[in-house]
Protein backbone atom coordinates (compact mmCIF):
# COMPACT_ATOMS: atom_id res chain seq x y z
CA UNK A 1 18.16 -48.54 -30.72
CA UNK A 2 15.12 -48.81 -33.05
CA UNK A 3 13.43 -48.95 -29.43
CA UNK A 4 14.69 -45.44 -28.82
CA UNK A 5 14.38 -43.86 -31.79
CA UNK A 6 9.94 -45.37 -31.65
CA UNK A 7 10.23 -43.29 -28.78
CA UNK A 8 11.25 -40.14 -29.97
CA UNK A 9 8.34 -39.62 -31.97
CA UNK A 10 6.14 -40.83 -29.18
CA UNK A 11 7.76 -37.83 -26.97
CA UNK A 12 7.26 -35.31 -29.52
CA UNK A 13 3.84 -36.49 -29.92
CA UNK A 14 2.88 -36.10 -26.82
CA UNK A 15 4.16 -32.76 -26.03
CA UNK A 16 2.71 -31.48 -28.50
CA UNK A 17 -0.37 -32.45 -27.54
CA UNK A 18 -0.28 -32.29 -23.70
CA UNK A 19 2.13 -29.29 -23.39
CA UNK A 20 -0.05 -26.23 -24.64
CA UNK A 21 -2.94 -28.05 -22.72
CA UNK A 22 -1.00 -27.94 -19.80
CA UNK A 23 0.13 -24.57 -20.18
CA UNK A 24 -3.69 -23.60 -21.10
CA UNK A 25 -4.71 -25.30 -18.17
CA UNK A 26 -2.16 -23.39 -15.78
CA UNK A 27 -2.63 -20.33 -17.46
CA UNK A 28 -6.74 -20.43 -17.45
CA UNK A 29 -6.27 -21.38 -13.13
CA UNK A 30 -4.05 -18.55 -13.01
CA UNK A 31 -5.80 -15.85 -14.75
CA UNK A 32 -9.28 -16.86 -13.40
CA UNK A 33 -7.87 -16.78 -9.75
CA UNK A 34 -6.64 -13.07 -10.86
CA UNK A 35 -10.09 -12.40 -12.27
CA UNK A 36 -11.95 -13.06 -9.75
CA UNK A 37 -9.77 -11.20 -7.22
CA UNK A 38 -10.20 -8.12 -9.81
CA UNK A 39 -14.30 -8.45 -9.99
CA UNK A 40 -14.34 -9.31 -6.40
CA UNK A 41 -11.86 -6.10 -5.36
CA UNK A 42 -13.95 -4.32 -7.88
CA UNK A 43 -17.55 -4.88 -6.54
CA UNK A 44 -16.29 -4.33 -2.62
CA UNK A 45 -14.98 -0.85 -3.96
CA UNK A 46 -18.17 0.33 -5.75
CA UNK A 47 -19.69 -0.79 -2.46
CA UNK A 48 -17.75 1.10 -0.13
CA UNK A 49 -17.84 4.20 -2.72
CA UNK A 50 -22.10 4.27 -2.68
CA UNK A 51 -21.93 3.93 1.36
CA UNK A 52 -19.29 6.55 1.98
CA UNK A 53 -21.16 8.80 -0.38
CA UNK A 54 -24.52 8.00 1.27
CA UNK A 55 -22.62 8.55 4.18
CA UNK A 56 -21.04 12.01 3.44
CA UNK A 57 -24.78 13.13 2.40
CA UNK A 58 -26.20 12.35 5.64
CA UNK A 59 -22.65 13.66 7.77
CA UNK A 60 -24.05 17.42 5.18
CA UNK A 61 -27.11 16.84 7.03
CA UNK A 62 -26.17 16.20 10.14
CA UNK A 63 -23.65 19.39 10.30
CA UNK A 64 -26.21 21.67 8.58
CA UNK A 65 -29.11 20.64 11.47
CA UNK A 66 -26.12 21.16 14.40
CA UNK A 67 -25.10 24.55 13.14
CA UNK A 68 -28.36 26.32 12.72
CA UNK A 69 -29.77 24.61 15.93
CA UNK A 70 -26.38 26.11 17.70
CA UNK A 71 -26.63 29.55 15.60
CA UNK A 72 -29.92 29.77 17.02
CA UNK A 73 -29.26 29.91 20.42
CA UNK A 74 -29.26 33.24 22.13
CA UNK A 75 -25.55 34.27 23.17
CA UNK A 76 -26.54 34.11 26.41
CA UNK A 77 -27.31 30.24 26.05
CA UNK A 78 -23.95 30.17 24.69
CA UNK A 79 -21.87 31.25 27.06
CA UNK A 80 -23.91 29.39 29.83
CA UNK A 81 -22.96 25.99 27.95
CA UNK A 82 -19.03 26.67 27.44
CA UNK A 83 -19.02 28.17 30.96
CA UNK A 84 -20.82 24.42 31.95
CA UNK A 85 -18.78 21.81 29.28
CA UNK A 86 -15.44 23.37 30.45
CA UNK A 87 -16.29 23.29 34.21
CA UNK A 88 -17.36 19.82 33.83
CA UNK A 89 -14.66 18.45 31.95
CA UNK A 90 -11.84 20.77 33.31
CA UNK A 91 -12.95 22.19 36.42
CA UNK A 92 -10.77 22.64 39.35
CA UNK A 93 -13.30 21.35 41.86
CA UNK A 94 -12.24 17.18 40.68
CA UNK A 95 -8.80 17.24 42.05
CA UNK A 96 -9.61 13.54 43.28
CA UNK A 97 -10.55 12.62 39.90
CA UNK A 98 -8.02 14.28 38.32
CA UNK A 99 -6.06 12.29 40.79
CA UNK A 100 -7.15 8.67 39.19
CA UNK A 101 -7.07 9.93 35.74
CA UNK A 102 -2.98 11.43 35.52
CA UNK A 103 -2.31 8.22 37.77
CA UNK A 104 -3.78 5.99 35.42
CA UNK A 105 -2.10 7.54 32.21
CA UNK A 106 0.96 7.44 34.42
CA UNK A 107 0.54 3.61 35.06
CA UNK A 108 -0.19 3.00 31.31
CA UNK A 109 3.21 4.56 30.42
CA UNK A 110 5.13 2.04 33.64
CA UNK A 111 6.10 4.66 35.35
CA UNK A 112 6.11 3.98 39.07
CA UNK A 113 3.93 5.62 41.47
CA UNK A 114 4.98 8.96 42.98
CA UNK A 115 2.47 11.01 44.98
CA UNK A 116 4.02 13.92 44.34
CA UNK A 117 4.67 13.82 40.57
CA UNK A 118 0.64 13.05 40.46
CA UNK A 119 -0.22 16.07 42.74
CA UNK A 120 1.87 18.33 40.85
CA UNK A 121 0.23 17.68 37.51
CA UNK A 122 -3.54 17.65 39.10
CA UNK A 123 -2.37 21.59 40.51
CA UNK A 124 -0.98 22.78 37.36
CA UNK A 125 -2.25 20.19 34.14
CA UNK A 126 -5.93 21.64 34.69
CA UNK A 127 -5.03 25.01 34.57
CA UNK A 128 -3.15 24.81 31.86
CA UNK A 129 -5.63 23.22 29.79
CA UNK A 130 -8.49 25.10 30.86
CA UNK A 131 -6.24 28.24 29.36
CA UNK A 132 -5.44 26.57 26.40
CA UNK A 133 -9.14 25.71 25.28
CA UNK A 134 -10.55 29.45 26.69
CA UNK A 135 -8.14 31.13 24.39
CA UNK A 136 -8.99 28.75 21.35
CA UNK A 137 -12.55 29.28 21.96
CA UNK A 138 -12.42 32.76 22.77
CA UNK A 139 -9.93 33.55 19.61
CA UNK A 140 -12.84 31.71 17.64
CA UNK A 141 -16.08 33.54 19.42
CA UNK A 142 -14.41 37.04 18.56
CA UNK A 143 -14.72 36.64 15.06
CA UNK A 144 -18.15 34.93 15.38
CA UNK A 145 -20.05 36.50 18.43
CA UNK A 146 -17.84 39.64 19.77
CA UNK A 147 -21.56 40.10 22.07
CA UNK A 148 -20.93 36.41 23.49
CA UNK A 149 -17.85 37.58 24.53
CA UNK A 150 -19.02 40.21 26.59
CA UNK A 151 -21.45 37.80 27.97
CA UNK A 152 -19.48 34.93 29.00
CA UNK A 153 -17.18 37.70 30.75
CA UNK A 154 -20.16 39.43 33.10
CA UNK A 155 -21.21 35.39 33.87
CA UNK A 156 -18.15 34.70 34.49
CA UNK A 157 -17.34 37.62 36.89
């Protein structure tokens, strides 16, 4: 017993000692692992904010330089290039390469192949496209360029 009660105040001794160390010691790992993080999160966010803003400033350039070198342009010019970018990239004349493209996007999606599923969509998909992006340009040029209008009509007559 006298054993015992020599070891009570031994106990108490030592946790009073060793417990707020160990609690200091848990609590420093703890809240320098969350410091860090914070600094570290901190830093990469000021970073990314002075590159997107350098970024955005040179995006201002970049769209100021397109526009006047496209405002520039003589209306003719114009309407030769959308008559051009929308023959090249819709034109009726690639029926064999609309062919591999719809069959491609139809083998991505595991549909099996059907001939004439494929050669239904390369007669009417173009078509319908090529209307879709006249009208949105066209509905855009009138309030811009009513002249380019006119143009791209006699060309394309």
């Amino acid at each position: 017993m006298a054993k015992k009660k020599a070891f009570i105040p031994l106990l108490y001794l030592t946790s009073i000692v060793f417990l707020p160390w160990c609690i200091s010691f848990i609590f420093n790992k703890i809240l320098e692992s969350w410091i860090t993080n914070w600094w570290n999160t901190r830093q990469s966010e000021n970073f990314l904010n002075i590159i997107q803003e350098k970024s955005n400033q040179e995006l201002i350039i970049l769209n100021s330089w397109v526009q006047e070198f496209l405002y520039n342009l003589s209306d003719t010019i114009k309407a030769f290039s959308i008559l051009l970018l929308t023959d090249l990239c819709i034109g009726f004349h690639s029926t064999h390469g609309w062919e591999l493209m719809i069959g491609s996007v139809y083998k991505d999606f595991g549909f099996a192949q059907n001939d004439q599923i494929i050669s239904g969509l390369v007669s009417t998909f173009p078509v319908i496209l090529d209307t879709i992006l006249k009208y949105l340009i066209f509905r855009y040029l009138n309030r811009v360029s009513p002249s380019l209008v006119v143009i791209y009509h006699s060309m394309n007559d």
